[in-house]
Protein backbone atom coordinates (compact mmCIF):
# COMPACT_ATOMS: atom_id res chain seq x y z
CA UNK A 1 0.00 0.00 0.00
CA UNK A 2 1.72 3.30 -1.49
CA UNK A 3 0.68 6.66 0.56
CA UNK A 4 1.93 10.09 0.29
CA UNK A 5 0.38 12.54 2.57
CA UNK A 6 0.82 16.60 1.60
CA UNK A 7 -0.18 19.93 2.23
CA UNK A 8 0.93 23.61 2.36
CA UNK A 9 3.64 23.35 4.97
CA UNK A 10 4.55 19.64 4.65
CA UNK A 11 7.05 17.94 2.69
CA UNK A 12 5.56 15.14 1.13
CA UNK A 13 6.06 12.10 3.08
CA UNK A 14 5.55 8.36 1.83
CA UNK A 15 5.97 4.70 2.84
CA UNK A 16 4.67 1.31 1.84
CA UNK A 17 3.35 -1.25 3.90
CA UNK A 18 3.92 -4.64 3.50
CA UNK A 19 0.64 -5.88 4.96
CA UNK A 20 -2.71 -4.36 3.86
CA UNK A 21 -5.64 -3.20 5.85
CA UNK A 22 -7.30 -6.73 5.74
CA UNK A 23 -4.13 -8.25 7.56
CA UNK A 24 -2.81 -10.21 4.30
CA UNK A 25 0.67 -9.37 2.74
CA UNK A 26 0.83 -7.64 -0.16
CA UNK A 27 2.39 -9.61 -3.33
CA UNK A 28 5.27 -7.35 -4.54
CA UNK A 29 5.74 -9.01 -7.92
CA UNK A 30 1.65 -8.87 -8.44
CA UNK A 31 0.32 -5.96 -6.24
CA UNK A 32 -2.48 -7.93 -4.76
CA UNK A 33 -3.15 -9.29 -1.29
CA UNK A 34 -2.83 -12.72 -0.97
CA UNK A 35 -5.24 -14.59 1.43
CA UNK A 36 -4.23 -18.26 0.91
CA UNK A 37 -7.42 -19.25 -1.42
CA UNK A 38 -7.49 -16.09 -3.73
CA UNK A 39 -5.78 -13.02 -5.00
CA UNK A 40 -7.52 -9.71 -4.08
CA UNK A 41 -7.44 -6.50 -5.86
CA UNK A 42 -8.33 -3.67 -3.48
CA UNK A 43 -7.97 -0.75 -6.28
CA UNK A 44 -11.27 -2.10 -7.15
CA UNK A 45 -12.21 -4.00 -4.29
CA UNK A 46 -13.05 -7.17 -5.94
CA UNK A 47 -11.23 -11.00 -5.64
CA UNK A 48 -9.56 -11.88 -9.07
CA UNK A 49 -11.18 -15.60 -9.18
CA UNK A 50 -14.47 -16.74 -8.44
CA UNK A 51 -15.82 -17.81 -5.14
CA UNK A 52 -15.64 -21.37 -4.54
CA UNK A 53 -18.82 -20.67 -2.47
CA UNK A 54 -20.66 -18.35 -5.38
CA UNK A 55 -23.52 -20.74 -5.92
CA UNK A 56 -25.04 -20.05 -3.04
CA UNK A 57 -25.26 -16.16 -3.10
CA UNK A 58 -26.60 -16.03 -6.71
CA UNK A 59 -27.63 -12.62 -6.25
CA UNK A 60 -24.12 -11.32 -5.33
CA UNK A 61 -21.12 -11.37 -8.04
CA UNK A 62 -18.76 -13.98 -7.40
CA UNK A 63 -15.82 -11.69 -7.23
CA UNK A 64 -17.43 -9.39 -4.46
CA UNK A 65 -15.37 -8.81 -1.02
CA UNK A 66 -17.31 -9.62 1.38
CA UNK A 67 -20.94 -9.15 0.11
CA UNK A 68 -19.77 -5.79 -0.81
CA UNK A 69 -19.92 -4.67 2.75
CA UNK A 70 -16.10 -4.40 3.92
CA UNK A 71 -17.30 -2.65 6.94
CA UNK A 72 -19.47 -4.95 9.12
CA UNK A 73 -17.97 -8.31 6.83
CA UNK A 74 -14.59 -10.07 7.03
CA UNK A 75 -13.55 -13.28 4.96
CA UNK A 76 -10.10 -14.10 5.84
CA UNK A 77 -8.46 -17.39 3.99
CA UNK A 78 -11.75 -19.89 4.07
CA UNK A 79 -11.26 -20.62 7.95
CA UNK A 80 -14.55 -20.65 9.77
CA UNK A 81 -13.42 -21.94 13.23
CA UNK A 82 -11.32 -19.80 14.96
CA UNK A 83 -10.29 -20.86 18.57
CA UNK A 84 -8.77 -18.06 20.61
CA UNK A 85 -6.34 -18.15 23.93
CA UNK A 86 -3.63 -16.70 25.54
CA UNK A 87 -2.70 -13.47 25.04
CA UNK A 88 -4.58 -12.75 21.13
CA UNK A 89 -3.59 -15.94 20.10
CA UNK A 90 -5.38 -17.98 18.22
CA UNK A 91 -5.78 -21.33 15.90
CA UNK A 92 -7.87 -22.78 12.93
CA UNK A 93 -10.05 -25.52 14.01
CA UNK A 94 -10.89 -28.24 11.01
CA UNK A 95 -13.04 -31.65 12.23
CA UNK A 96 -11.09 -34.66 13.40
CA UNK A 97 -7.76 -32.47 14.18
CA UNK A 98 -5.66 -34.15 16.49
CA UNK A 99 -5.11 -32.32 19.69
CA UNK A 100 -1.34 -31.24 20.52
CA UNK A 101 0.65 -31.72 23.56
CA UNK A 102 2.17 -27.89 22.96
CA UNK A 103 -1.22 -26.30 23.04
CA UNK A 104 -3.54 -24.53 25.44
CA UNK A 105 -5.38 -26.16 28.35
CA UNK A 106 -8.15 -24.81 26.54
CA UNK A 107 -7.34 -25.12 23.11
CA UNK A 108 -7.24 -29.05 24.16
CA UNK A 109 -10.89 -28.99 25.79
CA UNK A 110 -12.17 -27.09 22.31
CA UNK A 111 -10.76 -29.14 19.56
CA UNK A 112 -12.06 -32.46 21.98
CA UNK A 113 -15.58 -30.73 22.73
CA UNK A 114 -15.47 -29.88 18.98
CA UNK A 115 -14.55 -33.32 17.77
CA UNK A 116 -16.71 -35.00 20.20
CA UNK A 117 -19.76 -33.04 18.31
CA UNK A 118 -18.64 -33.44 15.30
CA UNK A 119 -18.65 -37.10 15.67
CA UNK A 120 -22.10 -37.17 16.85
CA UNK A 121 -24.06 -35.40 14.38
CA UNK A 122 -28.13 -35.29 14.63
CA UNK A 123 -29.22 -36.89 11.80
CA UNK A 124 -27.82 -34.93 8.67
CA UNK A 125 -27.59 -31.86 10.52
CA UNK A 126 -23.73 -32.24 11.60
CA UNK A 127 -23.62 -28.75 12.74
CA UNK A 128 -19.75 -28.71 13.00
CA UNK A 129 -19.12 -29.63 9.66
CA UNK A 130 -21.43 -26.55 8.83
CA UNK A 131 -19.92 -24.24 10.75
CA UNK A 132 -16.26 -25.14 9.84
CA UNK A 133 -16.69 -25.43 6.07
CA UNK A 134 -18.68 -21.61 6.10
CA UNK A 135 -15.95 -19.60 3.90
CA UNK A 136 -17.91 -16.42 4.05
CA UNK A 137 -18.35 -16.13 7.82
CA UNK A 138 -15.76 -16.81 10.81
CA UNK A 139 -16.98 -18.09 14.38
CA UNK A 140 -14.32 -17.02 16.99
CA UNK A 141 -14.38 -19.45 20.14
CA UNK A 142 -12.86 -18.12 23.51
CA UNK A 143 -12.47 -19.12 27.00
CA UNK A 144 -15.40 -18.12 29.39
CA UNK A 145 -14.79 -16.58 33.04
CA UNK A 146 -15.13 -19.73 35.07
CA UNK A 147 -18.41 -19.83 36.67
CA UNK A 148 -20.11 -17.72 33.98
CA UNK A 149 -22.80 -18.65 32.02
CA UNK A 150 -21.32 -19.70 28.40
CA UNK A 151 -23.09 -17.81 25.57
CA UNK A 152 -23.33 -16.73 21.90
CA UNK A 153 -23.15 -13.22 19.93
CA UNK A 154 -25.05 -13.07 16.73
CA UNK A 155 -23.76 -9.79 16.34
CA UNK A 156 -20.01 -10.60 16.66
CA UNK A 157 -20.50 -14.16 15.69
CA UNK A 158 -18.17 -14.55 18.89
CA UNK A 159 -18.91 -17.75 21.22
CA UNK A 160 -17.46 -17.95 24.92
CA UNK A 161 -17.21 -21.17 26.55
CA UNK A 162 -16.71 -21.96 29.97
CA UNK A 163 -14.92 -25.32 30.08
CA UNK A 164 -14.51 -25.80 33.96
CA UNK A 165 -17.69 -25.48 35.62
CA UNK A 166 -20.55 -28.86 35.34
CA UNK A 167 -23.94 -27.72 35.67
CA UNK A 168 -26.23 -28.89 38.58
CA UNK A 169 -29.99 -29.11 38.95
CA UNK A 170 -32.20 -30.10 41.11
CA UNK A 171 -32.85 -33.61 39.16
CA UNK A 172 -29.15 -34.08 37.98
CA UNK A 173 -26.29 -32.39 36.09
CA UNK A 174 -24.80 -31.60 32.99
CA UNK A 175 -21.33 -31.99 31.99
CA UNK A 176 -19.32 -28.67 29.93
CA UNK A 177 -20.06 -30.27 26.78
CA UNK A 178 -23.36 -29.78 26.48
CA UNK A 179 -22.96 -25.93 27.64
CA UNK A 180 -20.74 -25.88 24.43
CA UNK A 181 -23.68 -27.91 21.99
CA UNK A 182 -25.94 -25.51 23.15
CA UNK A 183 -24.53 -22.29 22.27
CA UNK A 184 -23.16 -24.07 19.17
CA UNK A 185 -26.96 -24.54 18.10
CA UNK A 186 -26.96 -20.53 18.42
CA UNK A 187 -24.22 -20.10 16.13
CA UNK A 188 -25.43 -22.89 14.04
CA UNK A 189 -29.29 -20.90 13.52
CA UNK A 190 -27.51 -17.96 13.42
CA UNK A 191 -25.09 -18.56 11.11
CA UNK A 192 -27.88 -20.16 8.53
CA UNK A 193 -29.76 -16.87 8.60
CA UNK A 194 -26.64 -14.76 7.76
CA UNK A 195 -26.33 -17.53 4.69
CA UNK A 196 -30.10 -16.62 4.02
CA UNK A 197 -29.63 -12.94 3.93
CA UNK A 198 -26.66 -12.72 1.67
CA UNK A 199 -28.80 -14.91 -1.31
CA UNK A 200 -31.90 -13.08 -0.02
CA UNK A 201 -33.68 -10.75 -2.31
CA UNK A 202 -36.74 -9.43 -0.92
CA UNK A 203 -37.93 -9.23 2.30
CA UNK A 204 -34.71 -9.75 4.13
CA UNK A 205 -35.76 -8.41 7.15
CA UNK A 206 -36.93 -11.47 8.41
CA UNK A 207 -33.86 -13.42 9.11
CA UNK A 208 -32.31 -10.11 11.17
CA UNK A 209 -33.41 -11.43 14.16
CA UNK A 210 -32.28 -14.67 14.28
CA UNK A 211 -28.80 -13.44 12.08
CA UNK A 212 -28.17 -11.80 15.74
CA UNK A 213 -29.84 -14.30 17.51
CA UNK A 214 -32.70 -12.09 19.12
CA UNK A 215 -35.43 -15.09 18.93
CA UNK A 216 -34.82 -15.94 22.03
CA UNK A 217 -37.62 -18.33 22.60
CA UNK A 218 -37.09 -19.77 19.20
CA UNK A 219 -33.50 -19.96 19.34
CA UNK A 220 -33.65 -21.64 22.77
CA UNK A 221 -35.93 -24.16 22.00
CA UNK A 222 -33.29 -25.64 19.44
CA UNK A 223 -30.42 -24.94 21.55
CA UNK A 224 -32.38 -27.64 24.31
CA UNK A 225 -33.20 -29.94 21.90
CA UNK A 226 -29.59 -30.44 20.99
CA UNK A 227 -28.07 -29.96 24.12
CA UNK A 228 -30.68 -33.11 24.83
CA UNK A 229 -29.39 -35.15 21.91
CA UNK A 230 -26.09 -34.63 22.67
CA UNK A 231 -26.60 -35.33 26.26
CA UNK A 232 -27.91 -38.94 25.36
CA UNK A 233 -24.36 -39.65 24.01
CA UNK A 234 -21.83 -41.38 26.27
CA UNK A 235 -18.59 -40.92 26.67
CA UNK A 236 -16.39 -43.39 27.06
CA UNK A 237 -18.72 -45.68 27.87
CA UNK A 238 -19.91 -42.96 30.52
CA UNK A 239 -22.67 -40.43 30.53
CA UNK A 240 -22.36 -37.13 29.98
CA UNK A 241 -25.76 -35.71 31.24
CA UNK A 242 -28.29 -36.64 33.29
CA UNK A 243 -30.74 -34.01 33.32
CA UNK A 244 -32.54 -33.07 30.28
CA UNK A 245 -34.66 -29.92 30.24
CA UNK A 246 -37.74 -29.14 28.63
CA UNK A 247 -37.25 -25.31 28.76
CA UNK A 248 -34.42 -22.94 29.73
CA UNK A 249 -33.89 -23.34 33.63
CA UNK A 250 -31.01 -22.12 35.44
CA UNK A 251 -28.92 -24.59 37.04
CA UNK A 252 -28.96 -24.58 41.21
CA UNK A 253 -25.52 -24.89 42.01
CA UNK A 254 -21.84 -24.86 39.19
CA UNK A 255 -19.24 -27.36 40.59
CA UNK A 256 -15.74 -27.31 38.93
CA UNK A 257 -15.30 -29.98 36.40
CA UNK A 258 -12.30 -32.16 36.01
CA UNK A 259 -13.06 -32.49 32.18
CA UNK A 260 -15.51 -31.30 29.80
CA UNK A 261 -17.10 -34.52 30.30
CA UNK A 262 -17.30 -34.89 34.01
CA UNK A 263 -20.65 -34.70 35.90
CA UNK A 264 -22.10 -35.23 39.22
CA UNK A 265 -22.66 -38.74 40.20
């Protein structure tokens, strides 16, 4: 990126930077910003090959940035799972990756909570493989306060897990894993309607609210459902839940976990 900035009682002054406002280096010998899939030409704001993903936004051009709205949009390399840690680290998650000995406590408990649901998809709806293979949107995963309620942004896209604490009710408990298949229902709905409003046409207004994930009683009652499913899985041979709700109800008491799969017994 070439700038020169000037006026009246300033010499003109310019530098070049080798990264460009999206984060991607700039390719000397071409000019254009490289972002692993595709070449981008930001003179006129447009990708120089066709989205891979094009067919299912037939109302946008297939060389658009970023539905042609830069501002509230990113679409990095075609990396949809972003696990974050640390101080602003973070790492691609892709289904079935094996987890490292040199990573993060919870960088471990994500890519097994992640695989774990992956594994155990609800009919066709494997919502992980959804979610991970979305090249125009990015979910960012990070590390709850322990002891907090784990929970989903529409509006960032932005899901915070809290991998310590089990869940207890008055009838039995659930383990951290389904805290994380819940809110990845959220991001699941929520990430269907942004899908849905990028091909819409007319009447788009209709998938705002769950784009942002404001139908709350809507967007709960598929969260439980899930959380149920997954909650009838077993774990090594062990459960992982043994209360199932019916609607949301807040849990009585949180008891530190020793893993994401650990419950009361």
């Amino acid at each position: 990126m070439q700038t020169t900035l000037s006026s009246a009682f300033y010499r003109p002054i310019s530098y070049s930077a080798r990264y460009t406002f999206s984060g991607k280096e700039r390719d000397e010998e071409s000019g254009f910003s490289y972002f692993g899939a595709r070449y981008y030409n930001s003179t006129y704001s447009i990708w120089l090959s066709v989205d891979p993903m094009s067919d299912k936004y037939p109302s946008i051009s297939p060389y658009a940035y970023c539905a042609n709205n830069p501002v509230k949009l990113v679409d990095p390399n075609g990396d949809a799972v972003k696990i974050w840690y640390g101080n602003n680290k973070s790492i691609t998650y892709t289904p079935g990756m094996k987890v490292k000995k040199r990573y993060d406590s919870f960088v471990k408990d994500a890519i097994t909570g992640l695989n774990f649901l992956y594994d155990h998809p609800q009919g066709d709806n494997n919502r992980i493989a959804y979610l991970a293979n979305e090249i125009d949107l990015v979910l960012t995963i990070y590390q709850q306060q322990e002891g907090v309620s784990s929970r989903y942004s529409g509006e960032k896209r932005e899901l915070k897990w809290d991998n310590h604490t089990i869940d207890v009710f008055e009838e039995g408990s659930q383990s951290p894993i389904i805290g994380l298949a819940h809110e990845i229902d959220h991001a699941d709905r929520s990430f269907h309607a942004w899908d849905s409003y990028y091909s819409c046409q007319t009447d788009c207004d209709k998938y705002v609210d769950q784009m942002y994930s404001r139908d709350a009683e809507a967007a709960e009652k598929s969260a439980i459902q899930y959380e149920n499913f997954i909650g009838n899985q077993m774990y090594e041979g062990k459960p992982i839940s043994t209360y199932k709700r019916t609607e949301y109800v807040a849990p009585v008491k949180l008891v530190p976990a020793k893993t994401i799969f650990s419950i009361v017994e």
